[in-house]
Protein backbone atom coordinates (compact mmCIF):
# COMPACT_ATOMS: atom_id res chain seq x y z
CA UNK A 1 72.57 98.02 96.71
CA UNK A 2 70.73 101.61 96.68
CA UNK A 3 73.61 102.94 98.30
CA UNK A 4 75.92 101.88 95.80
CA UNK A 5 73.63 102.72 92.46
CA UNK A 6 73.51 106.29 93.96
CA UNK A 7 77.04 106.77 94.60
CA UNK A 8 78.17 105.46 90.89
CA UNK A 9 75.27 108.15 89.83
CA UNK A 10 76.86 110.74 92.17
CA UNK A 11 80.09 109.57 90.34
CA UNK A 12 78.88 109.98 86.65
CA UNK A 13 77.07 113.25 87.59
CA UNK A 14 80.86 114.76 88.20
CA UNK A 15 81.81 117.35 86.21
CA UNK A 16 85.01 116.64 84.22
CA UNK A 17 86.05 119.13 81.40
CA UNK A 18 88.56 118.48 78.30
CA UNK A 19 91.21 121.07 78.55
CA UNK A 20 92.42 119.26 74.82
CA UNK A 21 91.11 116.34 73.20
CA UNK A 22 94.60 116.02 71.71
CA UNK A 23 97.41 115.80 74.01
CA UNK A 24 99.63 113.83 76.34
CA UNK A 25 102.67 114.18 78.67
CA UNK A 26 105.24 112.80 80.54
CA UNK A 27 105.84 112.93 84.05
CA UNK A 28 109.60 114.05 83.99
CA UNK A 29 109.31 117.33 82.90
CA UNK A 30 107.41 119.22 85.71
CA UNK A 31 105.98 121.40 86.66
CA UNK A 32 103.64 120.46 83.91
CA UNK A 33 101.35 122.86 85.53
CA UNK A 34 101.32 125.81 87.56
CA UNK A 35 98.63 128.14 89.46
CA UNK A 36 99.46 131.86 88.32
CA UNK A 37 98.69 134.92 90.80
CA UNK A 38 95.46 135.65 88.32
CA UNK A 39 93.30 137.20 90.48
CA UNK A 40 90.38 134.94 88.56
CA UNK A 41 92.80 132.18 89.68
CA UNK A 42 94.58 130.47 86.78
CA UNK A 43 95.95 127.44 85.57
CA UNK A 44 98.77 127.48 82.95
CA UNK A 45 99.40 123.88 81.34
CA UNK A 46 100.65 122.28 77.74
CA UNK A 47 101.12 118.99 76.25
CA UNK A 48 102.28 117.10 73.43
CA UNK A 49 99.97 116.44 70.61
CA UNK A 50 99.50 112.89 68.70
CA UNK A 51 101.27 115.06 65.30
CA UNK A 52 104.28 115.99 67.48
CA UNK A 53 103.13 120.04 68.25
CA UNK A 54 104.15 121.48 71.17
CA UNK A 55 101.21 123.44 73.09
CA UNK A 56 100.37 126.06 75.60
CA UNK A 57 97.43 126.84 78.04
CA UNK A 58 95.61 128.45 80.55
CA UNK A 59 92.38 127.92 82.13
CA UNK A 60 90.09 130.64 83.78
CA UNK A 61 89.42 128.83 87.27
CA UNK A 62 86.18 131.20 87.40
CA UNK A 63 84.67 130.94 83.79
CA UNK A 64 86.11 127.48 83.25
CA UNK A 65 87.72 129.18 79.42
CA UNK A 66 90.61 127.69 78.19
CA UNK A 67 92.95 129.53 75.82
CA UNK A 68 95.46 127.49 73.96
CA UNK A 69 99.14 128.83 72.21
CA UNK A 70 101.23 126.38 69.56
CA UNK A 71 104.46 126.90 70.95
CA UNK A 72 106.46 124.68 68.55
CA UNK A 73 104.96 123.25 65.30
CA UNK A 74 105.87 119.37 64.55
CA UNK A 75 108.75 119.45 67.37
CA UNK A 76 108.45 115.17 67.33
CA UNK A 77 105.83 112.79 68.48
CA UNK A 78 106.87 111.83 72.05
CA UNK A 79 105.10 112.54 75.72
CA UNK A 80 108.32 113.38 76.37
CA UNK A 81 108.15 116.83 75.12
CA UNK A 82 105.80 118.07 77.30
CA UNK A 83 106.01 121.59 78.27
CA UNK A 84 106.72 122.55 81.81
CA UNK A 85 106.43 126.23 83.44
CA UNK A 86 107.42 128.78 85.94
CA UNK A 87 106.02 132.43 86.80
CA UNK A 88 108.65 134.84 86.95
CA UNK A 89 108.83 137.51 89.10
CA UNK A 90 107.75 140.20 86.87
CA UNK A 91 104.69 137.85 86.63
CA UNK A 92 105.55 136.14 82.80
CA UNK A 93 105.49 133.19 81.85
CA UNK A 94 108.74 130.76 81.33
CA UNK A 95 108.15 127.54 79.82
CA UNK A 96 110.91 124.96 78.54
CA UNK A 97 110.68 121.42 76.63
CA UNK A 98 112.85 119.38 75.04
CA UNK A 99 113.68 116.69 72.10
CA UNK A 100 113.34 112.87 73.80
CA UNK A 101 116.66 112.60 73.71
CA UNK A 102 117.24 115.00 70.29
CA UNK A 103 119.17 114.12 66.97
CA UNK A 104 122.20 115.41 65.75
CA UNK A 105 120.10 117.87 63.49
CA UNK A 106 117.48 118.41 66.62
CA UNK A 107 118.69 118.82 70.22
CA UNK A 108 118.84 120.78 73.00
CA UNK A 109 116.59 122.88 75.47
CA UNK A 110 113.99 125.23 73.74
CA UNK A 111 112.75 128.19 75.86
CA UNK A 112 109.52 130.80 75.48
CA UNK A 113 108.75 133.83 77.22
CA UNK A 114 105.45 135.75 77.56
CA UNK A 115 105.91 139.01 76.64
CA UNK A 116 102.70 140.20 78.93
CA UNK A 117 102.80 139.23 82.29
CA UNK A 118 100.20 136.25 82.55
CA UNK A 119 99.19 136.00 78.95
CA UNK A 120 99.97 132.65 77.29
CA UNK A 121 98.95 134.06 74.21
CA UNK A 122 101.92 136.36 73.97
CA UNK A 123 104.87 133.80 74.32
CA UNK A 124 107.74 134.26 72.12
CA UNK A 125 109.23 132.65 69.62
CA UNK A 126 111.03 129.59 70.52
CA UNK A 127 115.14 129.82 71.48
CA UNK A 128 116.84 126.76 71.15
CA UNK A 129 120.16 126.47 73.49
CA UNK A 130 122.50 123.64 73.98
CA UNK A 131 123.90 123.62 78.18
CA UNK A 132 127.10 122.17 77.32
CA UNK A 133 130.83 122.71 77.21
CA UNK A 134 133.47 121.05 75.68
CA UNK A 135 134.99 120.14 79.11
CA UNK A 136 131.95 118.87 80.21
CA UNK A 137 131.49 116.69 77.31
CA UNK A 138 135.05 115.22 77.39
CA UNK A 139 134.61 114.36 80.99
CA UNK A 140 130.97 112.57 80.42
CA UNK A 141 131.00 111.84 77.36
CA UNK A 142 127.89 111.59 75.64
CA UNK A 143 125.43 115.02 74.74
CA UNK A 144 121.95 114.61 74.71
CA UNK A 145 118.94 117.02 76.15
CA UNK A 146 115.71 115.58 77.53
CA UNK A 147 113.34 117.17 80.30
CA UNK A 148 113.13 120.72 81.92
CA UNK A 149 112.38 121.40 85.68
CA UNK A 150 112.36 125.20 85.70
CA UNK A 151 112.14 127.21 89.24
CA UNK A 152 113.38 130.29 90.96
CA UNK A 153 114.68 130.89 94.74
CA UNK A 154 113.86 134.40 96.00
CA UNK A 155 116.53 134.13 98.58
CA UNK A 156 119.09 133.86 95.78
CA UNK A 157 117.40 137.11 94.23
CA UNK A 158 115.47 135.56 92.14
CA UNK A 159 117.90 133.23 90.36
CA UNK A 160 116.45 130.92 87.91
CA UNK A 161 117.38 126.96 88.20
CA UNK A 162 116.39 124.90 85.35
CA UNK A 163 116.96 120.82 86.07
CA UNK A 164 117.20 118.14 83.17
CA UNK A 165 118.81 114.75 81.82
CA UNK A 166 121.23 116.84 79.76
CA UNK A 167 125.06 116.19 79.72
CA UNK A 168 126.15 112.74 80.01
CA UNK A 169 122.66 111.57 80.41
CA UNK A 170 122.86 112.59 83.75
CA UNK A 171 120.73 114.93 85.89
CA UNK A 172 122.42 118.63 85.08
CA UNK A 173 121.39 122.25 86.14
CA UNK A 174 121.54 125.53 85.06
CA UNK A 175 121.00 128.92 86.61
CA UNK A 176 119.82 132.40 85.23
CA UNK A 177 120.26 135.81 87.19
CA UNK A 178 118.40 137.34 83.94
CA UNK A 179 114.77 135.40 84.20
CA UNK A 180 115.97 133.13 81.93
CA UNK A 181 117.28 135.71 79.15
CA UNK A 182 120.89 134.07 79.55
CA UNK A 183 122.35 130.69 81.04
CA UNK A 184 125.26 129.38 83.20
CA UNK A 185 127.03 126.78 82.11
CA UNK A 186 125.70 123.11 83.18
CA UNK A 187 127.02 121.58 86.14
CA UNK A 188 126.46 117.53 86.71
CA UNK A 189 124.64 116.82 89.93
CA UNK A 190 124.50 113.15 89.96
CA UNK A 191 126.65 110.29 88.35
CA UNK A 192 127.39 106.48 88.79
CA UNK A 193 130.58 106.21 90.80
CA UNK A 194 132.10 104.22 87.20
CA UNK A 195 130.44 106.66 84.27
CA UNK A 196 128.06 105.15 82.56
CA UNK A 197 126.61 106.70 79.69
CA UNK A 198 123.98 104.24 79.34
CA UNK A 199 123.01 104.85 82.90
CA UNK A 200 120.26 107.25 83.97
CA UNK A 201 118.82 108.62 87.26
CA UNK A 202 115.48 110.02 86.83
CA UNK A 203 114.61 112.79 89.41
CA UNK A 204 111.27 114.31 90.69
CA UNK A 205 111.95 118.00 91.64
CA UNK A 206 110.32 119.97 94.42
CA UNK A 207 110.87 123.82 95.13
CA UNK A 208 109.20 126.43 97.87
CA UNK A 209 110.16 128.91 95.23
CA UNK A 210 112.58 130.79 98.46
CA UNK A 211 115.40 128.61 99.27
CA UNK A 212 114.96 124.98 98.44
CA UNK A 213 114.71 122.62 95.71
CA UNK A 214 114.20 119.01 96.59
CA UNK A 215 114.58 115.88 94.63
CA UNK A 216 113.96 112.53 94.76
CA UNK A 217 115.74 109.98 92.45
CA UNK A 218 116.48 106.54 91.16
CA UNK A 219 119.83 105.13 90.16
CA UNK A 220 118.46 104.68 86.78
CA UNK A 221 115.53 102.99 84.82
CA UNK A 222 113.42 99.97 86.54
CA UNK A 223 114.37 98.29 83.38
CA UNK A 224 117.48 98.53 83.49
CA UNK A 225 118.84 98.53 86.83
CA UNK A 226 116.99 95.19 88.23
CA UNK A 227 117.48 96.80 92.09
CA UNK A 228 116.44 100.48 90.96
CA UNK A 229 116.32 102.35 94.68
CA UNK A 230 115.22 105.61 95.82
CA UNK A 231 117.45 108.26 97.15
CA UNK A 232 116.43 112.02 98.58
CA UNK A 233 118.46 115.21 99.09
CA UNK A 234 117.96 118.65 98.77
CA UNK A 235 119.76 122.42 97.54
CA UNK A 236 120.06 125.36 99.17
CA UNK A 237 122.66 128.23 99.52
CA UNK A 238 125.38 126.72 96.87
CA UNK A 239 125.23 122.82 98.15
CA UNK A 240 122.96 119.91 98.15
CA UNK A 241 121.88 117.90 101.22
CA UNK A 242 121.31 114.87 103.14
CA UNK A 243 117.51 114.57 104.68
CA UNK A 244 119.17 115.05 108.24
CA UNK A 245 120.98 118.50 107.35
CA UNK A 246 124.25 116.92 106.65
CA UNK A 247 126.02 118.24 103.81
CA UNK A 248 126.53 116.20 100.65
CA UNK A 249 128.34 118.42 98.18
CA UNK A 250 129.53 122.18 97.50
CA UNK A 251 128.47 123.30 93.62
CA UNK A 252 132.24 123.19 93.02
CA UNK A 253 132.51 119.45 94.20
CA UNK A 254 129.66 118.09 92.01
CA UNK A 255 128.43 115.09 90.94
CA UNK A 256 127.97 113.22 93.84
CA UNK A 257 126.75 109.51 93.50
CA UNK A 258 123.05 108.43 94.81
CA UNK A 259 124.33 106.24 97.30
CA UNK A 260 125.97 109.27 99.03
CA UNK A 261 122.22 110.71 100.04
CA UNK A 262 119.78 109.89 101.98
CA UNK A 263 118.26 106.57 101.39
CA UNK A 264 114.64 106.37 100.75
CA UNK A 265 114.16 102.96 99.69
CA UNK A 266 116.53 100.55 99.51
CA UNK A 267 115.36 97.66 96.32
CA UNK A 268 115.94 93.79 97.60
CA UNK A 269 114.54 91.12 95.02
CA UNK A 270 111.70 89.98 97.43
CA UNK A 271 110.15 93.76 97.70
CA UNK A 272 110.98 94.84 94.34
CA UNK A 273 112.93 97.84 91.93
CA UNK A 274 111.53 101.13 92.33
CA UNK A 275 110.26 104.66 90.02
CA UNK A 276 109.18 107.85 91.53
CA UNK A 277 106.07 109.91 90.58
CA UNK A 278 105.61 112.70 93.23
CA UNK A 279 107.99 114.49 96.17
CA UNK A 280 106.18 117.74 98.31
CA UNK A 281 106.99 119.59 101.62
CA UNK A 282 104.38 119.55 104.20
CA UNK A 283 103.55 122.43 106.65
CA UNK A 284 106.37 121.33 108.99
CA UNK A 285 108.86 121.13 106.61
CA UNK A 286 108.56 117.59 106.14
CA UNK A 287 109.42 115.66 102.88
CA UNK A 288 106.29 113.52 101.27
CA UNK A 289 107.54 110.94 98.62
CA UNK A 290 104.95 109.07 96.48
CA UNK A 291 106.83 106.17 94.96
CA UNK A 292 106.33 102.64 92.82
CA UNK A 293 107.49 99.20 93.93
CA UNK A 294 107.72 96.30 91.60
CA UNK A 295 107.78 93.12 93.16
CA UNK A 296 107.27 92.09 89.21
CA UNK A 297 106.56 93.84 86.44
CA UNK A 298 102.98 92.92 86.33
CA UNK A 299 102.01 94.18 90.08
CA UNK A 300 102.67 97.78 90.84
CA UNK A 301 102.51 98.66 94.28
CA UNK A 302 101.62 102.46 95.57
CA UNK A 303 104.35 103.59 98.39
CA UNK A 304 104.12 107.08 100.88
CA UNK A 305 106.30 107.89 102.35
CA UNK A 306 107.21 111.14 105.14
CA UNK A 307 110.70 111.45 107.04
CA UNK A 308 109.77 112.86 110.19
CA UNK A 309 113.46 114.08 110.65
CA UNK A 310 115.19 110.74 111.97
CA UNK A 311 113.60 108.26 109.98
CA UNK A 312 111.24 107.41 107.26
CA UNK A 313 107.79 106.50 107.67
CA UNK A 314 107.07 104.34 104.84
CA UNK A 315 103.76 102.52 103.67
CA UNK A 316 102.12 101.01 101.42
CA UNK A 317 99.07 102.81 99.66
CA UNK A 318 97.29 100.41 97.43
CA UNK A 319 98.65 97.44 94.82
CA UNK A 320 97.58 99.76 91.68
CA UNK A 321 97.47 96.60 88.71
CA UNK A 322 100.25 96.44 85.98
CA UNK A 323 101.28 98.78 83.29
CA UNK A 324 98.66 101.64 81.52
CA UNK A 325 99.97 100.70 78.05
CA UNK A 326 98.03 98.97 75.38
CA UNK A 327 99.88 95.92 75.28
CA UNK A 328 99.47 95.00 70.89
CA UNK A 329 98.38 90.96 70.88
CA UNK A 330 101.63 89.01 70.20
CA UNK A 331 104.26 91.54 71.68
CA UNK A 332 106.12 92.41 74.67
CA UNK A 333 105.71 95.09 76.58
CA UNK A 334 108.28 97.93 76.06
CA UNK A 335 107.27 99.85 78.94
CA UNK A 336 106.49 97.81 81.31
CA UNK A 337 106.96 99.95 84.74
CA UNK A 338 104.65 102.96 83.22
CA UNK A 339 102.27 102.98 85.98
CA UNK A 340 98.86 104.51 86.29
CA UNK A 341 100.48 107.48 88.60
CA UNK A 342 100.42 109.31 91.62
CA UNK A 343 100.20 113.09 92.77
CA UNK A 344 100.17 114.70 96.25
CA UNK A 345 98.51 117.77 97.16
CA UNK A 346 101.08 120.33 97.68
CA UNK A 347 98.56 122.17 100.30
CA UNK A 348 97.65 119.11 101.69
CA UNK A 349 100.20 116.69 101.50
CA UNK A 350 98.15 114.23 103.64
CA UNK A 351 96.00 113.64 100.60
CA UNK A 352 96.80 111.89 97.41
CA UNK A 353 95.39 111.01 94.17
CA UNK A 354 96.35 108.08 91.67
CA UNK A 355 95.33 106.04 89.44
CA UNK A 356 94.59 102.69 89.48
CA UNK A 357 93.24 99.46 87.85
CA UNK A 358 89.58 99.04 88.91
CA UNK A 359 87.53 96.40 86.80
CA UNK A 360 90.29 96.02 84.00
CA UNK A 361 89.90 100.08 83.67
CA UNK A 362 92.63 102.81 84.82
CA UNK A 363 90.61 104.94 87.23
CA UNK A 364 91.49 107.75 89.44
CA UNK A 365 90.96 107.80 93.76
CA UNK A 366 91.94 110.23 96.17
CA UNK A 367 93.62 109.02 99.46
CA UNK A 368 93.42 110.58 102.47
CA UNK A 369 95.51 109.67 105.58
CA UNK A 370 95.81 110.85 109.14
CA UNK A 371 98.98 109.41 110.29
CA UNK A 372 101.52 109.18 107.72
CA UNK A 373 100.63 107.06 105.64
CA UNK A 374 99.65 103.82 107.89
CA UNK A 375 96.25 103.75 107.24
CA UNK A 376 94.16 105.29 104.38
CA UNK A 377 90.39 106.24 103.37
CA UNK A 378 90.13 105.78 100.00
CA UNK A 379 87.44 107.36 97.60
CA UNK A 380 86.75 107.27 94.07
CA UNK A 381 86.98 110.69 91.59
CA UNK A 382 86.33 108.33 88.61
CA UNK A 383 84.66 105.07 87.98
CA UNK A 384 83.09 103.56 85.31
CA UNK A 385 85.01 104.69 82.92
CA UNK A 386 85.67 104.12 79.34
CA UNK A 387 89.12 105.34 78.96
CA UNK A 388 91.97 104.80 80.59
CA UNK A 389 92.41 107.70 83.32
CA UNK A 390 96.49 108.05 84.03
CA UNK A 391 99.15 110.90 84.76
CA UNK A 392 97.33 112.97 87.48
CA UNK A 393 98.77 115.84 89.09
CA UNK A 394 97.92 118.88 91.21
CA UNK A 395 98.99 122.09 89.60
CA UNK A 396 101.90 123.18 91.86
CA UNK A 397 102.07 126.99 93.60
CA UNK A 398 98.66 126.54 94.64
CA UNK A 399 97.47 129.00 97.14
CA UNK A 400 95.14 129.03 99.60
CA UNK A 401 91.54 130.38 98.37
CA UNK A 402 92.45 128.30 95.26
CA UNK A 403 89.96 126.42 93.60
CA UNK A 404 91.33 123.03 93.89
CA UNK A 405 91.56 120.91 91.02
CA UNK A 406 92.84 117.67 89.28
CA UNK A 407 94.22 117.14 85.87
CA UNK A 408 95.36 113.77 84.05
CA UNK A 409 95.21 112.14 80.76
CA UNK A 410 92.39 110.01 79.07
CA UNK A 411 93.77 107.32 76.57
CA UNK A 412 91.72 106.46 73.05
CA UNK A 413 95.19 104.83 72.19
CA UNK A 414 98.22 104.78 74.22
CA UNK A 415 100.76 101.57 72.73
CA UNK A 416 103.96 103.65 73.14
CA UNK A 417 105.19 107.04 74.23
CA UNK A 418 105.24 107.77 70.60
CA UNK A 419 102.36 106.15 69.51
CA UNK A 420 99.03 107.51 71.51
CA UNK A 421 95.63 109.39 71.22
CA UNK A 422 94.77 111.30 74.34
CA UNK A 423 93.00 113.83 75.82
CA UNK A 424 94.14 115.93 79.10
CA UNK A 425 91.15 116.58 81.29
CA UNK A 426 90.79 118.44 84.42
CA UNK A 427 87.99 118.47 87.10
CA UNK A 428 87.33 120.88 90.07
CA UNK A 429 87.16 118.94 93.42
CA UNK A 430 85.35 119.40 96.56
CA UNK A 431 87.57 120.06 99.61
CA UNK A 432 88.16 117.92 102.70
């Protein structure tokens, strides 16, 4: 019993800091947050706030100050929106968000630049662009802009890739030779083998910023596609790949369909539909996948998974309780798959942290393993809790000599993705 009082004491006594106390995000738009080459060491983030405002910010890793931008005023009220970022070479800042979705008076992919290299507070003014053509739309049919995954590949000299759920509702990309001053047109990466417009993969993107960019991804929405699987491939040098180097596609020979890549997880009724939260590379080169199983809707189940070059090593992590949402009295859930969330440590892709329901609250553990994924030691970052503590992630491009640290959101209120009252906080942790 003394053991335990001290350790919840040990527990409370942990420093976590409120970056915001008014913000949220999804996890589709990524990197959410980034470490910069700051010498102090910095963290560049943004979120959506409960009015629908668009914001900006960095965080001094050695004075713990935050500095926060408004990038867009009133943009809509939807996680969605959140911001994601990329340093460019010339050391600014990119960032792009999106509309959920977007209106016929309000669509499309809205950009900002810093003007000084590493300042948030010099970002431009926002550009709105549409990545369409009229070909493109004939051919899939429907228009409609949600998510941004920027990064660049210094192999390709620098070219700029920007991922999102554009065209079609389908996973599209554009490139930039300019750091983002001018766009390609979109190209379609993935499609159901009959279009669909009312079908949507969601992807998790991965890039070592030379030659790569990995994703991970669903045929479509666990509510909608009742055996939602999970599917892995990667680019580099003009085509996209199977996990055993076979080639899937040219550029020119896009979309392919997810059954044509690698096979993560295949969905059977008795182990359940799938979503993704997290995809890294570790030091051998190795693809980590953090996943959700549903066996139902009310019992979420924590996967990891690492291909070790001929197969998959796949286990389970933890069952982590049902959906985060506040559930109002009387009504079904509409998002009942939103779980707590996972994040792997890009440095350390051994570790993980998520969270999970512990006593009827959402708290966050880190798990450590030591051979794939078979067995884990599991140890809390949070616990007694008042709020809800969902959405972690790892800032991505850390470096070694980085001060490691966690972020994720606190929920006052969170009934919908457009109805919530959160706060993002962050917390420094110690190292293995």
């Amino acid at each position: 019993m003394l053991v335990l009082i001290c350790l919840a004491g040990k527990i409370q006594a942990q420093n976590v800091s409120a970056l915001t106390e008014d913000g949220a995000w999804c996890w589709f738009s990524d990197p959410r947050a980034i470490y910069t080459n700051d010498k102090n060491g910095q963290v560049v983030t943004g979120w959506v706030t409960k009015s629908g405002d668009i914001v900006a910010a960095s965080l001094d890793l050695k004075s713990g100050k935050t500095v926060q931008k408004t990038l867009y005023t009133k943009l809509e009220i939807d996680d969605h929106d959140n911001p994601a970022f990329l340093q460019l070479p010339d050391k600014t800042i990119l960032t792009q968000y999106t509309w959920h979705g977007g209106s016929k008076d309000a669509m499309g992919v809205i950009q900002n630049t810093t003007l000084k290299p590493l300042d948030i507070t010099t970002f431009s003014d926002s550009i709105v662009f549409k990545p369409q053509t009229a070909a493109l739309l004939a051919k899939f049919k429907r228009e409609t802009y949600t998510y941004a995954n920027p990064f660049v590949l210094s192999s390709e000299n620098n070219k700029v890739y920007s991922f999102g759920r554009w065209v079609g509702f389908k996973p599209n990309f554009i490139t930039s030779t300019d750091n983002g001053k001018t766009w390609s047109d979109p190209v379609v990466v993935i499609t159901s083998k009959a279009l669909d417009t009312n079908n949507r993969p969601y992807v998790k993107y991965y890039s070592d910023g030379k030659s790569k960019i990995h994703l991970i991804f669903t045929d479509g929405h666990p509510n909608a596609e009742p055996l939602n699987s999970v599917y892995y491939c990667y680019y580099e040098k003009g085509a996209f790949w199977r996990a055993d180097g076979t080639k899937i596609a040219n550029i020119d020979q896009l979309p392919f369909h997810p059954s044509d890549a690698t096979v993560v997880y295949k969905a059977t009724p008795e182990t359940g539909k799938a979503w993704i939260f997290d995809i890294v590379i570790d030091q051998k080169g190795r693809p980590v996948v953090a996943y959700t199983r549903y066996p139902t809707n009310e019992n979420h189940q924590y996967y990891y998974t690492v291909f070790d070059g001929k197969k998959w090593n796949d286990h389970h992590l933890i069952d982590s309780g049902k959906w985060f949402p506040q559930t109002p009295e009387g009504k079904k859930e509409r998002e009942e798959n939103y779980s707590g969330g996972l994040t792997i440590d890009p440095l350390e892709p051994s570790i993980v942290y998520f969270s999970h329901e512990v006593n009827n609250v959402f708290e966050i553990s880190k798990g450590e393993t030591k051979d794939l994924g078979k067995t884990w030691k599991i140890t809390p970052v949070t616990r007694d809790s008042k709020l809800d503590n969902v959405r972690p992630v790892i800032p991505r491009y850390k470096k070694k000599g980085d001060k490691n640290i966690l972020l994720w959101m606190q929920n006052h209120k969170y009934v919908h993705y457009t109805d919530y009252d959160t706060r993002i906080v962050w917390k420094e942790l110690t190292s293995r």
